[in-house]
Protein backbone atom coordinates (compact mmCIF):
# COMPACT_ATOMS: atom_id res chain seq x y z
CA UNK A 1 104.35 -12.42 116.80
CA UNK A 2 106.37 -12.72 113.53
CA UNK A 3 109.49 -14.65 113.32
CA UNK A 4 111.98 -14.70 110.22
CA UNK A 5 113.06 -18.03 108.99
CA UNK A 6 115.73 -18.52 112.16
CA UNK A 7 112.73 -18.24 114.67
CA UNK A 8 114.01 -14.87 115.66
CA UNK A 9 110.90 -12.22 116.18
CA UNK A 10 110.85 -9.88 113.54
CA UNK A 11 111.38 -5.86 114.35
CA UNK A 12 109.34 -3.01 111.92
CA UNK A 13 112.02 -0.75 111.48
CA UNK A 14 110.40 2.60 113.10
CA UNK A 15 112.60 5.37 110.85
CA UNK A 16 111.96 4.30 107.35
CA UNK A 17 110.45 7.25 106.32
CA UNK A 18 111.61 10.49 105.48
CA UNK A 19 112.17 12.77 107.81
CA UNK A 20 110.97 16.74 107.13
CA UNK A 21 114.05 18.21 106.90
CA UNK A 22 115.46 15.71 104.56
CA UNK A 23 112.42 16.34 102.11
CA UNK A 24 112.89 20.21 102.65
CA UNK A 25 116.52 20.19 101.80
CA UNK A 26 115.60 17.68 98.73
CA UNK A 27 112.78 20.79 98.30
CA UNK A 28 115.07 23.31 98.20
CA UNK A 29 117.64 21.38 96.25
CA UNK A 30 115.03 20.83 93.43
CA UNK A 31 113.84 24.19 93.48
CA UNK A 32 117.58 25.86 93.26
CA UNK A 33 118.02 23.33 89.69
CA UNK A 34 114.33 24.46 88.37
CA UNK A 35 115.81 28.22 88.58
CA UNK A 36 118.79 27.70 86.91
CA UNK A 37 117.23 25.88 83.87
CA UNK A 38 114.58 28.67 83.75
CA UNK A 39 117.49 31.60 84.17
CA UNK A 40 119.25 29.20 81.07
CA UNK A 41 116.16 28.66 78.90
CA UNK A 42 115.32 32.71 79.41
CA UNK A 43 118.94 33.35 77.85
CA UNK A 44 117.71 30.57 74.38
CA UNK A 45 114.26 32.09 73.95
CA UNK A 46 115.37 35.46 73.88
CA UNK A 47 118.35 34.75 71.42
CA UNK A 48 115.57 32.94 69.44
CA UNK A 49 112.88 35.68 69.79
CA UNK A 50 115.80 37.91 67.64
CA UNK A 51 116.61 35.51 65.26
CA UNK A 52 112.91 35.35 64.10
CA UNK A 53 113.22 38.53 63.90
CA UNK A 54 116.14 39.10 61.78
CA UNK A 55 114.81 36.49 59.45
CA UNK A 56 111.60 38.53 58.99
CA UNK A 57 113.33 41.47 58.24
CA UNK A 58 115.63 40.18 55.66
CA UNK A 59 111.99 38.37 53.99
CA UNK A 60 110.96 41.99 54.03
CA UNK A 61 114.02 43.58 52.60
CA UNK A 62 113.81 40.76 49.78
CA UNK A 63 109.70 41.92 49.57
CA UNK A 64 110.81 45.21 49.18
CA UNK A 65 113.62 45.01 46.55
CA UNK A 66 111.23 42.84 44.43
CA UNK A 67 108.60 45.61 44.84
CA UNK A 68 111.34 48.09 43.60
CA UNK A 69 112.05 45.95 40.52
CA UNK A 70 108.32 45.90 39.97
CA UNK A 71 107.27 49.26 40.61
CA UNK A 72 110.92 51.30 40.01
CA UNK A 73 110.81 52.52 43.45
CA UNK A 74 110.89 51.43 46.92
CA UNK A 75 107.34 52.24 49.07
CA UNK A 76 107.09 55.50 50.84
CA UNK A 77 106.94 56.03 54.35
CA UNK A 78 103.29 56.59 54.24
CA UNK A 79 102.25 53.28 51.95
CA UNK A 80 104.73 51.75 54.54
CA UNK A 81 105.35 47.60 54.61
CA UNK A 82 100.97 46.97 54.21
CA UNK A 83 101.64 47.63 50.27
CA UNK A 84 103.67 44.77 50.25
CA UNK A 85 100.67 42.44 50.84
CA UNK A 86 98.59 44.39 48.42
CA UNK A 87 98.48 43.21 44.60
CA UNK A 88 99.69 45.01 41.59
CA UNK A 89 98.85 44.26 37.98
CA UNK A 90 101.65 42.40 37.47
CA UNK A 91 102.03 40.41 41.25
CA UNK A 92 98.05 39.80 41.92
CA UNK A 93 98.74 38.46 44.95
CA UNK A 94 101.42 41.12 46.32
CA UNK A 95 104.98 40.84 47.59
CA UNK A 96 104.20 39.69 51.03
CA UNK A 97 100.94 37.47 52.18
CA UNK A 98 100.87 39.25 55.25
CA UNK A 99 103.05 41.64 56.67
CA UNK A 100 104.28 39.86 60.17
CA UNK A 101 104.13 41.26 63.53
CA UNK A 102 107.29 40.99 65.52
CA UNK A 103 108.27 38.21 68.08
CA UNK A 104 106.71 40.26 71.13
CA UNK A 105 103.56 41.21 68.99
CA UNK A 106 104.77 44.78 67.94
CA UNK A 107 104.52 46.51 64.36
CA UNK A 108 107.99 46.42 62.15
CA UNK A 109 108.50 49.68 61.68
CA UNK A 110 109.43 51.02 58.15
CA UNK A 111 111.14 54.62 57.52
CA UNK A 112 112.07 55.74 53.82
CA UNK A 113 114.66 56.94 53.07
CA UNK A 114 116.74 55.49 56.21
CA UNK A 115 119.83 56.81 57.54
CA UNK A 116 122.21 55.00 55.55
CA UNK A 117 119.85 53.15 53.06
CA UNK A 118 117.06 54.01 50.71
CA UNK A 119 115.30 52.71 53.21
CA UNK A 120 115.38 51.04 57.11
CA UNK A 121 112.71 48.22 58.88
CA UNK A 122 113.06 48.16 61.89
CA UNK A 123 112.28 45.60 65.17
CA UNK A 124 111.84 47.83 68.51
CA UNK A 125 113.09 44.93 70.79
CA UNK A 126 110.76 43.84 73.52
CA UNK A 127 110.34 47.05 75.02
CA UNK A 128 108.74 48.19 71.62
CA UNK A 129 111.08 51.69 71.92
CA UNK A 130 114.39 52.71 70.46
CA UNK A 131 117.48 51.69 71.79
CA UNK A 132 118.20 49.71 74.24
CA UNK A 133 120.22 46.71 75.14
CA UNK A 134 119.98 42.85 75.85
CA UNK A 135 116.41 41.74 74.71
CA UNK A 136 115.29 45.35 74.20
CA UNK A 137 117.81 46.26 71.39
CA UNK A 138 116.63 46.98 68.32
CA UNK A 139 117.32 45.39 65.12
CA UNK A 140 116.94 47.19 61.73
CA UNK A 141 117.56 45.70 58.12
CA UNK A 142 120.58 47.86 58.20
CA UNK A 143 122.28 46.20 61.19
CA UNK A 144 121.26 42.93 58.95
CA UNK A 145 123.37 44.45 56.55
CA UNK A 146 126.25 45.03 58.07
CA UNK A 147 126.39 41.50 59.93
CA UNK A 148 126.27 39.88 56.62
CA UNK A 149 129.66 41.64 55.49
């Protein structure tokens, strides 16, 4: 038998472990944080997600008004954003390297003339349709517009 240093025998503590329903609750408690960061992180990558693609458009928009100062008009709805990227006798290399997809992998869209402009590009959202709110909303170059003024 063990004794500590006062010759007393020593006892093995018999509930130093655990018990289940103190790991479930710390379980449960663990898993209730893990869902709010995701619910929170969600709300910053879809903010993100739309701030790329604002930024595209307006590097299109400036793609598109250099084209117009090359060529004296803005590209039809037909040539759409792909003649950015292709070279012209005086811009060999083109306006654009590539033209981008969107955040969720989804074609800009580009309309000539647009309803207010000489021309609109336009991000479908996630959803990849018009309208729509939250993640799904669209954004145009001339909602870009407008938020700059």
């Amino acid at each position: 038998m063990l004794c500590d240093r006062s010759g007393q025998p020593v006892r093995y503590l018999r509930n130093a472990a655990f018990s289940l329903v103190e790991l479930i609750v710390v379980m449960v408690i663990l898993g209730m944080l893990a869902g709010l960061v995701a619910v929170r992180t969600r709300g910053y990558l879809i903010a993100s997600k739309q701030n790329v693609a604002r930024a595209e458009i307006a590097n299109m928009v400036k793609a598109i008004e250099t084209f117009y100062s090359d060529q004296g008009r803005y590209p039809t709805t037909d040539e759409g954003l792909n003649v950015l990227s292709e070279g012209t006798s005086t811009w060999p290399d083109g306006f654009l390297n590539k033209v981008p997809l969107d955040p969720w992998k989804n074609s800009y869209e580009y309309v000539s003339p647009g309803s207010t402009e000489p021309y609109e590009v336009i991000c479908l959202g996630a959803d990849g349709r018009e309208g729509g709110e939250g993640e799904n909303q669209d954004i145009t170059s001339e909602l870009l517009g407008q938020e700059d003024a």
